[in-house]
C-alpha atoms as a PDB file:
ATOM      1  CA  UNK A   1      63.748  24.027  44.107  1.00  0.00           C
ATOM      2  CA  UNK A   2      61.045  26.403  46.052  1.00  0.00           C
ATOM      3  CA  UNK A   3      63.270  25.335  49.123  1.00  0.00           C
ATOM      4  CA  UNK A   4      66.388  27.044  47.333  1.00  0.00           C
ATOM      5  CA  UNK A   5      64.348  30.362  47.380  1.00  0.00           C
ATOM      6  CA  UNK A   6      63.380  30.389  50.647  1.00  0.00           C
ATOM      7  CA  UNK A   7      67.169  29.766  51.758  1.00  0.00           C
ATOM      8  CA  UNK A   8      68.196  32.200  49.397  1.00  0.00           C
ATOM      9  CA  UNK A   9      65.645  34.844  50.434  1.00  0.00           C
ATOM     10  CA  UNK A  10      66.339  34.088  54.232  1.00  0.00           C
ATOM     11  CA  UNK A  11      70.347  34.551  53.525  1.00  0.00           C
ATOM     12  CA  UNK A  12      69.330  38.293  51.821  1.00  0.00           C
ATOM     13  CA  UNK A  13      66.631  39.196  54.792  1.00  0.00           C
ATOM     14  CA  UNK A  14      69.380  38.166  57.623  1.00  0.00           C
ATOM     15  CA  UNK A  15      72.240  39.841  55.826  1.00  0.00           C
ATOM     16  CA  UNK A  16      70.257  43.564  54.918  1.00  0.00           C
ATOM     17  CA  UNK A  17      69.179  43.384  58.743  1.00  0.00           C
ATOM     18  CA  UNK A  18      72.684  42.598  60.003  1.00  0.00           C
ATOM     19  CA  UNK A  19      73.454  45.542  58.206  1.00  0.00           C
ATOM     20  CA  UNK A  20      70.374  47.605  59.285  1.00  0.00           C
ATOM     21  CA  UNK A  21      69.494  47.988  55.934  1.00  0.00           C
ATOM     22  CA  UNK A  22      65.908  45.931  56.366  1.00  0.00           C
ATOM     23  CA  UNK A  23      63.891  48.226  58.519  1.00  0.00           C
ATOM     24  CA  UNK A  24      59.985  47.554  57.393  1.00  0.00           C
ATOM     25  CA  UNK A  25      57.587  44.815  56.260  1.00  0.00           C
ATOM     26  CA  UNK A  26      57.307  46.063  52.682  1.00  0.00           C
ATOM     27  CA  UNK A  27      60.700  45.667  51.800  1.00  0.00           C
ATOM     28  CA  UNK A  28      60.195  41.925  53.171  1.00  0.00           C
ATOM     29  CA  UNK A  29      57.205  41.825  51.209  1.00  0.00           C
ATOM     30  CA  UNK A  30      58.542  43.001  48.049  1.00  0.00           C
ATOM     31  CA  UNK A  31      61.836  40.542  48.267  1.00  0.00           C
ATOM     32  CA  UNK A  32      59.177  37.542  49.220  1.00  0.00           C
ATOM     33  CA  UNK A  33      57.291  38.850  45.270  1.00  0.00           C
ATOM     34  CA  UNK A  34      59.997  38.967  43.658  1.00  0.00           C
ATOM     35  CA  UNK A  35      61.324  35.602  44.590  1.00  0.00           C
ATOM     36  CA  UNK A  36      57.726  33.893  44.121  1.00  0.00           C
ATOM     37  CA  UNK A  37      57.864  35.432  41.044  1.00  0.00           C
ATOM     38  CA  UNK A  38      60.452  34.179  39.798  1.00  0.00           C
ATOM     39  CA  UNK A  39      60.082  30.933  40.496  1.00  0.00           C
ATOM     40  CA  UNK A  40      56.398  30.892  39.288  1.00  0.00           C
ATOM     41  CA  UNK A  41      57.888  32.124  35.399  1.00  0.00           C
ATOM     42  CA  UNK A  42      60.231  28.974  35.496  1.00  0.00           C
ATOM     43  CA  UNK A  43      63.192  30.760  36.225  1.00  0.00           C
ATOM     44  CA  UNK A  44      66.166  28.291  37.155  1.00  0.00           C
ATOM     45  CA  UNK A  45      70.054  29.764  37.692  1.00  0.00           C
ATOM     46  CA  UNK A  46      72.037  28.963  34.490  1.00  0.00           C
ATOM     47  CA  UNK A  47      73.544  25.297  34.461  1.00  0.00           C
ATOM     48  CA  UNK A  48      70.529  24.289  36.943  1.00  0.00           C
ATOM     49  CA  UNK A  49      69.340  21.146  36.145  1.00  0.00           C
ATOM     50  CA  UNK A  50      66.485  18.633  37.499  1.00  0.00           C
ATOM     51  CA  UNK A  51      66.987  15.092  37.427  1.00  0.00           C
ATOM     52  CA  UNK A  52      64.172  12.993  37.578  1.00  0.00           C
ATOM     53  CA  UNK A  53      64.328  10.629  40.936  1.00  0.00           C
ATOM     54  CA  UNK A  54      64.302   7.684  38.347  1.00  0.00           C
ATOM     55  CA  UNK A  55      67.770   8.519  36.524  1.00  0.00           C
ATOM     56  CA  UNK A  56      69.055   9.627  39.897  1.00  0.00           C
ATOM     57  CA  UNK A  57      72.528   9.330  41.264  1.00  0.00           C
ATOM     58  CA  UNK A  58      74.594  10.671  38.302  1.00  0.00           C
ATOM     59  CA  UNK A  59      77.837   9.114  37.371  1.00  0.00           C
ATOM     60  CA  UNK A  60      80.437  11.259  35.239  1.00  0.00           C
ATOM     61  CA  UNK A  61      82.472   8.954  34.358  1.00  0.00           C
ATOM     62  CA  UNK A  62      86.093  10.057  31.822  1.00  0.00           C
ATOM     63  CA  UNK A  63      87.082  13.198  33.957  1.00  0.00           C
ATOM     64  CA  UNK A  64      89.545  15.467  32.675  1.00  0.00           C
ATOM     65  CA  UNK A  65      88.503  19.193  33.163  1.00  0.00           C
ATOM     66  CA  UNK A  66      85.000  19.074  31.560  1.00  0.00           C
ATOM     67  CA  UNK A  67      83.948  16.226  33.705  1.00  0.00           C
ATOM     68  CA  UNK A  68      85.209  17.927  36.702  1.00  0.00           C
ATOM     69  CA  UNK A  69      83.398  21.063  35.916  1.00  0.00           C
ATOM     70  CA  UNK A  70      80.638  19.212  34.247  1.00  0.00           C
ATOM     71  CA  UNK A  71      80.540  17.722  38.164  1.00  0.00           C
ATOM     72  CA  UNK A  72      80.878  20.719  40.282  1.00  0.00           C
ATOM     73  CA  UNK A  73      77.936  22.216  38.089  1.00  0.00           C
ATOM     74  CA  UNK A  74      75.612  19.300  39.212  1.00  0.00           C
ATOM     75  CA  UNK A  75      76.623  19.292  42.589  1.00  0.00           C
ATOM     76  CA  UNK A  76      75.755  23.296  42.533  1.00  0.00           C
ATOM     77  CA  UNK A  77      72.333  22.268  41.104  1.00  0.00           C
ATOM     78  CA  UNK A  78      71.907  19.783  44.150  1.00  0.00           C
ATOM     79  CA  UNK A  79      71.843  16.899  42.061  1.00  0.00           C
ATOM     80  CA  UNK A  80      72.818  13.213  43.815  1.00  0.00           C
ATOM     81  CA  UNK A  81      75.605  11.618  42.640  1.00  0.00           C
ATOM     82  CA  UNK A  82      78.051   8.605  42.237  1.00  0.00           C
ATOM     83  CA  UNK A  83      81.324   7.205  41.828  1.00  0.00           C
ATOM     84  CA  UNK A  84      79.978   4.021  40.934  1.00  0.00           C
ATOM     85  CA  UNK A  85      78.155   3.521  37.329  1.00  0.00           C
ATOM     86  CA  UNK A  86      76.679   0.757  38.611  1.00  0.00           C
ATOM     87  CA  UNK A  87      74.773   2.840  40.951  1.00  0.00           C
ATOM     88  CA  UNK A  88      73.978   5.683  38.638  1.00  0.00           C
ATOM     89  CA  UNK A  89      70.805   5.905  37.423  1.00  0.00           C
ATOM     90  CA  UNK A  90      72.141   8.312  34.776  1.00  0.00           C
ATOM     91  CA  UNK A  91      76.010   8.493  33.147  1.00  0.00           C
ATOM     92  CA  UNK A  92      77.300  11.064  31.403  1.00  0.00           C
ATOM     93  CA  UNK A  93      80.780  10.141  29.698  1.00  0.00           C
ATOM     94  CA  UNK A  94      83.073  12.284  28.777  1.00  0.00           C
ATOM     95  CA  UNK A  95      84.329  10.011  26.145  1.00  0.00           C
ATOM     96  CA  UNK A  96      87.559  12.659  24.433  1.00  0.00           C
ATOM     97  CA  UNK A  97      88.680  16.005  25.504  1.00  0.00           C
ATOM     98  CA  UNK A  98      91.659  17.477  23.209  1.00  0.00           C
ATOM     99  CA  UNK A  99      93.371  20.169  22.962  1.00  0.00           C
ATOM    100  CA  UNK A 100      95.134  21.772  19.556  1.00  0.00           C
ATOM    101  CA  UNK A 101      96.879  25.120  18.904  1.00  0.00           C
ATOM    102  CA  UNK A 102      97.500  26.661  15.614  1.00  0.00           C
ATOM    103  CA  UNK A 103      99.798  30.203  14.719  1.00  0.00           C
ATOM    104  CA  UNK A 104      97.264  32.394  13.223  1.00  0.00           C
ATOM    105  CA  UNK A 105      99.397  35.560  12.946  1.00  0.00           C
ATOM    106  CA  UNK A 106     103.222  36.134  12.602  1.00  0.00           C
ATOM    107  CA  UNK A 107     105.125  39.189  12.248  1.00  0.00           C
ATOM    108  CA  UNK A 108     107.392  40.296   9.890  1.00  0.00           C
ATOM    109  CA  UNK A 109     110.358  37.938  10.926  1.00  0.00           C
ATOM    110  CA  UNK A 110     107.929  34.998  11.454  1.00  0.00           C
ATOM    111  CA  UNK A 111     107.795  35.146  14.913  1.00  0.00           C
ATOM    112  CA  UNK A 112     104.053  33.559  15.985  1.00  0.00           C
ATOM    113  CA  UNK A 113     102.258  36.388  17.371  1.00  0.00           C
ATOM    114  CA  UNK A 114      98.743  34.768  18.037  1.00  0.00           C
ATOM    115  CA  UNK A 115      97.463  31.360  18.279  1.00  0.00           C
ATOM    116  CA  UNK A 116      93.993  29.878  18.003  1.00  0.00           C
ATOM    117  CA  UNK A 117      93.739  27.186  20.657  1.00  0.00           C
ATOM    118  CA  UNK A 118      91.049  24.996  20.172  1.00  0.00           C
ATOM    119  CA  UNK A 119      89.165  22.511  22.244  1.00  0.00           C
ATOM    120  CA  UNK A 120      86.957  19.166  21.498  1.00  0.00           C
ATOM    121  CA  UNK A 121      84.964  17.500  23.973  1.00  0.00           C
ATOM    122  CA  UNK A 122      82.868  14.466  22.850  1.00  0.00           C
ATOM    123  CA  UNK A 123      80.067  13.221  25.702  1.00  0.00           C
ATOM    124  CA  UNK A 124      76.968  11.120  25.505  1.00  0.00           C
ATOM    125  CA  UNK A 125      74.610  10.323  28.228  1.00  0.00           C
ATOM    126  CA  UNK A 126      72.985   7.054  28.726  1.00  0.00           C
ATOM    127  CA  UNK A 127      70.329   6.039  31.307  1.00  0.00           C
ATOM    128  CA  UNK A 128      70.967   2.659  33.795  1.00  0.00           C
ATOM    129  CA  UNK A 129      69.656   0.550  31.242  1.00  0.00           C
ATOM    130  CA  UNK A 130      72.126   1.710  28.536  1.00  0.00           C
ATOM    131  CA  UNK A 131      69.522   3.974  26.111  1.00  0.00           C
ATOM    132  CA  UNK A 132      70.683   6.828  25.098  1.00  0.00           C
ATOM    133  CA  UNK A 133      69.471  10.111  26.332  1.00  0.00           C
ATOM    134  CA  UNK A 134      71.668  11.967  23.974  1.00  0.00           C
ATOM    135  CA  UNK A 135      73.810  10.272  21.268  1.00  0.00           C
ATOM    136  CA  UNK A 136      77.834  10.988  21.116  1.00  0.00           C
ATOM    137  CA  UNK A 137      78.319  14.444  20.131  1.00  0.00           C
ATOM    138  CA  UNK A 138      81.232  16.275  19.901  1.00  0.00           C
ATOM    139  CA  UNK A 139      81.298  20.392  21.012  1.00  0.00           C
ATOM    140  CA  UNK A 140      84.547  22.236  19.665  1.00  0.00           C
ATOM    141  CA  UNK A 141      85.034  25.533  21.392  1.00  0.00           C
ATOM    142  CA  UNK A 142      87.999  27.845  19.991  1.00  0.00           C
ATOM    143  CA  UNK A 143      89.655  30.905  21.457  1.00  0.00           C
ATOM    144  CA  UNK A 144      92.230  33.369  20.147  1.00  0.00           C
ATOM    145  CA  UNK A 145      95.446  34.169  22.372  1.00  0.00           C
ATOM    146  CA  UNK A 146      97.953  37.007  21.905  1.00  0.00           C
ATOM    147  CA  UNK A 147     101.667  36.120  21.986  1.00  0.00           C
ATOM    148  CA  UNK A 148     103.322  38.802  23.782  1.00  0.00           C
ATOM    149  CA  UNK A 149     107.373  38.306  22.782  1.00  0.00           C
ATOM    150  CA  UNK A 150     107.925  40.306  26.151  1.00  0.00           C
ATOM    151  CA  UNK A 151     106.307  37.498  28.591  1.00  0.00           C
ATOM    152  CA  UNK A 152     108.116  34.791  29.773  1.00  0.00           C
ATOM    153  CA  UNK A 153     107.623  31.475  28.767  1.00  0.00           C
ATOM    154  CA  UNK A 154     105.634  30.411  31.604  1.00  0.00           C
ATOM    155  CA  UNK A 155     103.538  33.414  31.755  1.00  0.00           C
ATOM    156  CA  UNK A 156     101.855  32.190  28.295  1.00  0.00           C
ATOM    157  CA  UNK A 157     102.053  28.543  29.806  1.00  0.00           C
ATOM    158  CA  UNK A 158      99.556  29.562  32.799  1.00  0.00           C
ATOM    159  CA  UNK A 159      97.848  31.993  30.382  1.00  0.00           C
ATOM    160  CA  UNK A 160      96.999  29.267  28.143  1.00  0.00           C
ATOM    161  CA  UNK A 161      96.284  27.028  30.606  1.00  0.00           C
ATOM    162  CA  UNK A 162      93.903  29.511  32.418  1.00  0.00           C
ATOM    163  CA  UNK A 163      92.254  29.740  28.731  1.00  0.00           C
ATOM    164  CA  UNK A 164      91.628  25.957  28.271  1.00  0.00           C
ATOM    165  CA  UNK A 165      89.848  26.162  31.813  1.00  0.00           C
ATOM    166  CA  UNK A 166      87.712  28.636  30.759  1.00  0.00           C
ATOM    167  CA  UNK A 167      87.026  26.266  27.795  1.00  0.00           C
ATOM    168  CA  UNK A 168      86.689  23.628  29.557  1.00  0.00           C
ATOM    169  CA  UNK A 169      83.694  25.416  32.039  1.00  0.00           C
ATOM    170  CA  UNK A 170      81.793  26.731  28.836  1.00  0.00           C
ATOM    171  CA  UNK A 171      81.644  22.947  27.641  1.00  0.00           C
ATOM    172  CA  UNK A 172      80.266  22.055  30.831  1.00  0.00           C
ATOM    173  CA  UNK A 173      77.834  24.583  30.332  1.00  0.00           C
ATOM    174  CA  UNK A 174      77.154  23.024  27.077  1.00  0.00           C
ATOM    175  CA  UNK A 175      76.538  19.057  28.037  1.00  0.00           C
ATOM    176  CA  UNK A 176      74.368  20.329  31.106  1.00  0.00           C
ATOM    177  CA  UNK A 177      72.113  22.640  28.745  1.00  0.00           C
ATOM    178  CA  UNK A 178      72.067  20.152  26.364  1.00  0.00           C
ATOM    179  CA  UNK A 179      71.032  17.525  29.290  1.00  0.00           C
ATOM    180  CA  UNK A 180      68.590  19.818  30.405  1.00  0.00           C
ATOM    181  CA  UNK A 181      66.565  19.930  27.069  1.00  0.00           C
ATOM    182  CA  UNK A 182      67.116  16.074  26.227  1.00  0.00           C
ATOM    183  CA  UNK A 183      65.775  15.480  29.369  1.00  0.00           C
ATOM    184  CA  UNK A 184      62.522  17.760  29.334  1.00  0.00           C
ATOM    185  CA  UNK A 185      61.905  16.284  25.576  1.00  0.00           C
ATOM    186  CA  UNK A 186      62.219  13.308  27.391  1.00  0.00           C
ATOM    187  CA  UNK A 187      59.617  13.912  30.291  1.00  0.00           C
ATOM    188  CA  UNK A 188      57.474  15.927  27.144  1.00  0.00           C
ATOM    189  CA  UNK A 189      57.725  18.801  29.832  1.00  0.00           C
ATOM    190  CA  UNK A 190      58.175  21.492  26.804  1.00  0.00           C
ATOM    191  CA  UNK A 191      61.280  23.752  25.788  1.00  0.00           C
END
């Protein structure tokens, strides 16, 4: 992880004196603090995880948009992984995503002028041997969408669909935070 901070501090020094903005030591200094700093308070970027080298490669294995997202975020935090379960010395399955909308509002004719769409995502994660690090749960996100009568059909159909990705990236957020604490109650490495 320290490596991450170095690469990211390097990146910021060669950019500000591309730009001639870094023109003394102390401003070096100061950047070189803050990142130490940081890292020393336990600061990680949110959806950063750390998988112990004994449950490493991860295998996601259902897909659908969570475990695609639930993917990129892992390969973001640098974290090996799989396409084999076989191989994986951690799997996180994405074992039902679905999708439901309801009307919530109508106006005076009846015309549906909202919606509430919903999405459920059900995961567990297992280590190679089978045990579960955390048990089947089920996350149900909902959002509300405005029916405009003046859009065209497939306006709301990409609208909606942009909505359900959104969704879909806030559950991944959700199984990796969750991973994140069932794995430090795991290692007894505190909240």
């Amino acid at each position: 992880m320290r490596g991450r901070y170095i690469e990211l501090l390097h990146a910021v020094v060669c950019e500000r004196r591309a730009r001639g903005v870094l023109r003394s030591m102390p401003v070096l200094a100061l950047l070189a603090m803050l990142v130490a700093g940081l890292h020393g308070c336990g600061f990680q970027l949110r959806g950063a995880v750390d998988i112990p080298p004994g449950l490493s490669p991860v295998y996601v294995r259902g897909g659908g948009l969570v475990g695609r997202s639930v993917e990129a975020r892992l390969a973001a935090s640098g974290v090996p992984s799989t396409r084999s379960a076989a191989d994986a010395g951690l799997v996180i399955d994405i074992l039902s995503e679905n999708r439901n909308a309801r009307v919530v509002a109508v106006d005076q004719n009846g015309k549906a002028l909202g919606y509430m769409l919903t999405s459920r995502v059900r995961f567990s994660v297992v280590d190679s041997s089978g045990a579960a690090i955390i048990e089947p749960q089920e996350l149900t996100l909902d959002r509300t969408f405005d029916d405009n009568p003046d859009v065209a059909v497939l306006g709301k159909e990409l609208e909606t669909d942009i909505i359900y990705g959104d969704m879909a990236d806030d559950a991944a957020d959700q199984v990796i935070l969750r991973l994140r604490a069932a794995l430090r109650q795991r290692t007894g490495t505190g909240a």
